[in-house]
C-alpha atoms as a PDB file:
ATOM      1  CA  UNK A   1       0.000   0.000   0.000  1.00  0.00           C
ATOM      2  CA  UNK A   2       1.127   3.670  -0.676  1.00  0.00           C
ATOM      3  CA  UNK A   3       2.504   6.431   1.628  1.00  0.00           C
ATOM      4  CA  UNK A   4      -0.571   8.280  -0.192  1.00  0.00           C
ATOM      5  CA  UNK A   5      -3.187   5.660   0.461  1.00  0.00           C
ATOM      6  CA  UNK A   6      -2.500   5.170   3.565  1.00  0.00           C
ATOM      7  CA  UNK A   7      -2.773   8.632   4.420  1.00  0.00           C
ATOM      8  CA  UNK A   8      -6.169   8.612   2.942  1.00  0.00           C
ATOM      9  CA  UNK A   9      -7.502   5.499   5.065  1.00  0.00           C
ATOM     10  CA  UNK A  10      -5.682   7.443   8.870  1.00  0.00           C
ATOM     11  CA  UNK A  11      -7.557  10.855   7.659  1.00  0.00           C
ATOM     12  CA  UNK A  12     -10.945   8.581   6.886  1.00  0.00           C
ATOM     13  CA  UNK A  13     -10.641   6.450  10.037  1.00  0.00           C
ATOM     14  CA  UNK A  14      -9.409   9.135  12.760  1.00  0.00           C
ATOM     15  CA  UNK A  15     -10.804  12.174  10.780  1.00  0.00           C
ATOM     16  CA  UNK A  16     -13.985  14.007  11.805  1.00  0.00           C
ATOM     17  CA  UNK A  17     -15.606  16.120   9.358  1.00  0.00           C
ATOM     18  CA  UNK A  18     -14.775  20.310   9.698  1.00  0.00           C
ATOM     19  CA  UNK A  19     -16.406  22.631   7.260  1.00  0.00           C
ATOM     20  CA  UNK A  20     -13.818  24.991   5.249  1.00  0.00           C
ATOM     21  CA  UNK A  21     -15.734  28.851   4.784  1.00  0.00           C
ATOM     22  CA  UNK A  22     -14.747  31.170   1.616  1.00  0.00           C
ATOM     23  CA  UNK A  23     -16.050  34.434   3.085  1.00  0.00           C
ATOM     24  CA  UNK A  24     -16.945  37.127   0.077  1.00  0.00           C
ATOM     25  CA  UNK A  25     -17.884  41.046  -0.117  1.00  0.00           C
ATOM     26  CA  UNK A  26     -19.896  42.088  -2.610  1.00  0.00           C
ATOM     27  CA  UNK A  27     -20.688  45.395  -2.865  1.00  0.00           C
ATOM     28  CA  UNK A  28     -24.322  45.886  -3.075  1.00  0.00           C
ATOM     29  CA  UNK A  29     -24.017  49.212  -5.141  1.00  0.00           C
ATOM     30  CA  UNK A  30     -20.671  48.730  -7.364  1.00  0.00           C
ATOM     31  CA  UNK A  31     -20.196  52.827  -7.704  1.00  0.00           C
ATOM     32  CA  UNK A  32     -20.303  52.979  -4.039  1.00  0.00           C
ATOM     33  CA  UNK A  33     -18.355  50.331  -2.546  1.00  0.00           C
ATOM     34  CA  UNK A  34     -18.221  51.416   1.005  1.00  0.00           C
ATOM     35  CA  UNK A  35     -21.909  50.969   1.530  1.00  0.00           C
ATOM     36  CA  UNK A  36     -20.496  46.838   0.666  1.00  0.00           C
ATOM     37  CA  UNK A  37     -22.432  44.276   2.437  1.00  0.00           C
ATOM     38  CA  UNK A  38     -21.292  40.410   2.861  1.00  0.00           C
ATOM     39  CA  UNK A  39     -22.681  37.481   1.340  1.00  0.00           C
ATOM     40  CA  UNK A  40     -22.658  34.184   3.282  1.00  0.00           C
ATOM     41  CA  UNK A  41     -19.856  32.459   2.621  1.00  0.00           C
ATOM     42  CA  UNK A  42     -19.571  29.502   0.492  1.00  0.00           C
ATOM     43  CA  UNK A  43     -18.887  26.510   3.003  1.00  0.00           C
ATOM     44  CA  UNK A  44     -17.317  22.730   2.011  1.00  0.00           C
ATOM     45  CA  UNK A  45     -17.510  20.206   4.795  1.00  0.00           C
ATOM     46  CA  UNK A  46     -14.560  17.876   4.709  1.00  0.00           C
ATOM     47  CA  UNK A  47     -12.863  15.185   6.471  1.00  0.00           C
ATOM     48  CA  UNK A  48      -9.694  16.297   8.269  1.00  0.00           C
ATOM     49  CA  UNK A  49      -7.279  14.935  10.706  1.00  0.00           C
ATOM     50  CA  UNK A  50      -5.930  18.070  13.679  1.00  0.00           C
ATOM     51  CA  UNK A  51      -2.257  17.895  14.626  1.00  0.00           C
ATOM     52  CA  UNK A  52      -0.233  20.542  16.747  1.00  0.00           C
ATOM     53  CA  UNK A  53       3.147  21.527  15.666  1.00  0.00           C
ATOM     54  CA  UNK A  54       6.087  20.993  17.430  1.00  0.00           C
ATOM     55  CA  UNK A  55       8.408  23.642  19.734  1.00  0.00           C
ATOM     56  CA  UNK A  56      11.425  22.710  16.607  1.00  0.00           C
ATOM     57  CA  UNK A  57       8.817  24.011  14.105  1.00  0.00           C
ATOM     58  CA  UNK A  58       7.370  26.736  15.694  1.00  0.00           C
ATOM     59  CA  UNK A  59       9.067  30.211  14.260  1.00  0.00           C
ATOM     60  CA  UNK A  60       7.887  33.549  12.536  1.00  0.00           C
ATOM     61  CA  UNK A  61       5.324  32.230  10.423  1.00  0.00           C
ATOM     62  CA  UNK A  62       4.003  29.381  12.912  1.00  0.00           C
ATOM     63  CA  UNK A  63       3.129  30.506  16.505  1.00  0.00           C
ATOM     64  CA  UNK A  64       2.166  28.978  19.835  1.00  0.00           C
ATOM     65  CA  UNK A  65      -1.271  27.610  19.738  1.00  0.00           C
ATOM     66  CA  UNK A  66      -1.162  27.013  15.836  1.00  0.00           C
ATOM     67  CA  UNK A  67      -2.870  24.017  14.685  1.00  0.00           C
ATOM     68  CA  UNK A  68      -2.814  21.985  11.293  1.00  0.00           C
ATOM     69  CA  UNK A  69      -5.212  19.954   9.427  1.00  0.00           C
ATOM     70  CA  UNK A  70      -4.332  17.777   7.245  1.00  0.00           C
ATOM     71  CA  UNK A  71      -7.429  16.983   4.623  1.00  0.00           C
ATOM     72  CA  UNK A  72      -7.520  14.912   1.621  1.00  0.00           C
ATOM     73  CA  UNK A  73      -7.111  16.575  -1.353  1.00  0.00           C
ATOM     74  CA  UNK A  74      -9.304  14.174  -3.619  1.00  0.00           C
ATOM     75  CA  UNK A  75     -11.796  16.735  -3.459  1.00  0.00           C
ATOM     76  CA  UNK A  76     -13.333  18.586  -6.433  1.00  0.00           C
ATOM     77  CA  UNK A  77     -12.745  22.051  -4.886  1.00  0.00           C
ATOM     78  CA  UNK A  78      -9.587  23.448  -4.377  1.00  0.00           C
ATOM     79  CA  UNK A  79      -9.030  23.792  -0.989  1.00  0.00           C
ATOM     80  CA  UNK A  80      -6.203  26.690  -0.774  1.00  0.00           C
ATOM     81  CA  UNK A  81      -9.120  29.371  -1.469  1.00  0.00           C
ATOM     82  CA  UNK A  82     -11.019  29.048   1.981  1.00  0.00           C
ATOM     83  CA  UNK A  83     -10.083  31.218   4.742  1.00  0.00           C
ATOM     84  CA  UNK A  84     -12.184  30.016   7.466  1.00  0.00           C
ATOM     85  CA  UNK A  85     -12.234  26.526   9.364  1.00  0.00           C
ATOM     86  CA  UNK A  86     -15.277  25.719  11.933  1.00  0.00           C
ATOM     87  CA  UNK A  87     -14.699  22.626  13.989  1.00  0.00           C
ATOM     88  CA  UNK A  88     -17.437  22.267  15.687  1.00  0.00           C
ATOM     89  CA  UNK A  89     -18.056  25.383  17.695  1.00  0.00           C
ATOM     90  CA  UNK A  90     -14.529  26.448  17.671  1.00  0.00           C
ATOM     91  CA  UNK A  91     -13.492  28.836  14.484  1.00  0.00           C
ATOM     92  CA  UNK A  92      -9.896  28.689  13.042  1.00  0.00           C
ATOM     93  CA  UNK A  93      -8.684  31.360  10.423  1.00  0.00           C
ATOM     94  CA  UNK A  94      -6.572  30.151   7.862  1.00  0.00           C
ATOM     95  CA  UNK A  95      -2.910  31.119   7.559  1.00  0.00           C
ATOM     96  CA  UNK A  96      -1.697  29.107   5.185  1.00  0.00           C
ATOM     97  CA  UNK A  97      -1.984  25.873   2.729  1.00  0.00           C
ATOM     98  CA  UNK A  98       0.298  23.540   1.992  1.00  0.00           C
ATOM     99  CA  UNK A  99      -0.764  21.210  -1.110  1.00  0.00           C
ATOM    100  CA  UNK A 100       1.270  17.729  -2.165  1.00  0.00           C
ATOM    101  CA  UNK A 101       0.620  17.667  -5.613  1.00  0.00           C
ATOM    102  CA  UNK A 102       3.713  16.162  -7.756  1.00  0.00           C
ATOM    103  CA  UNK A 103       1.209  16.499 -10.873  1.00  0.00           C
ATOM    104  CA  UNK A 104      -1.732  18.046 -11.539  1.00  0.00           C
ATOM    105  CA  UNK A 105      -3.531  15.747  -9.000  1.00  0.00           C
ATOM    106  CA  UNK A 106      -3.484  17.196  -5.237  1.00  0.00           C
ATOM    107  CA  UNK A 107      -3.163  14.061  -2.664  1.00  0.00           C
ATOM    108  CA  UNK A 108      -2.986  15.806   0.481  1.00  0.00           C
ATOM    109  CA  UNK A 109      -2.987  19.519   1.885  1.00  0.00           C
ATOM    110  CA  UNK A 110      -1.860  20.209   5.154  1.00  0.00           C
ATOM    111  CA  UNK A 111      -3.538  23.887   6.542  1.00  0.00           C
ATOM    112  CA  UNK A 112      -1.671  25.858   9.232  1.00  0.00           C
ATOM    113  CA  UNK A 113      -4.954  27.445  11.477  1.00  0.00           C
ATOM    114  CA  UNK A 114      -4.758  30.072  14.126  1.00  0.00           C
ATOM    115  CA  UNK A 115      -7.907  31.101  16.087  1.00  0.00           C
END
């Protein structure tokens, strides 16, 4: 069995399901932008595995209390464009992505969350 598949069968068998949020602005009148209101975002629930980093990988980009997901990338949407997490009732904001994708086919993306 793969590296790759058996990643896929420890994120489907110790995963839970989180839901990833792409929040959006849309300006309700385009020639006055200021008076912008928000739409809801646009949500995708997937299955992730959390992790903490460790102390030897925490420096100016990753901080204390950081977390990272690590979610399956066989999924039709492309994960690196959300910017919200929700795991249950705790919320996350996205710092950054990670993807494994030797091709054009992303296996596994690993996202660094902060709340």
């Amino acid at each position: 069995m793969s590296t790759l598949a058996t990643a896929k069968r420890l994120i489907d068998k110790h995963g839970r399901e989180i839901t990833l949020q792409k929040m959006s602005i849309v300006p309700a009148d385009p020639n006055n932008p200021q008076d912008g209101s928000t739409t809801a975002p646009a949500e995708l629930v997937v299955n992730a595995v959390q992790d903490a980093y460790t102390e030897e990988q925490m420096d100016s980009v990753i901080e204390r209390g950081d977390v990272k997901f690590l979610v399956w990338g066989g999924t039709a949407t492309d994960v690196e464009t959300y910017d919200k997490i929700v795991d249950g009732s705790t919320k996350w904001r996205i710092i950054s992505v990670e993807p494994i994708r030797p091709g054009t086919f992303t296996y596994l993306y690993t996202i660094q969350a902060r709340r």
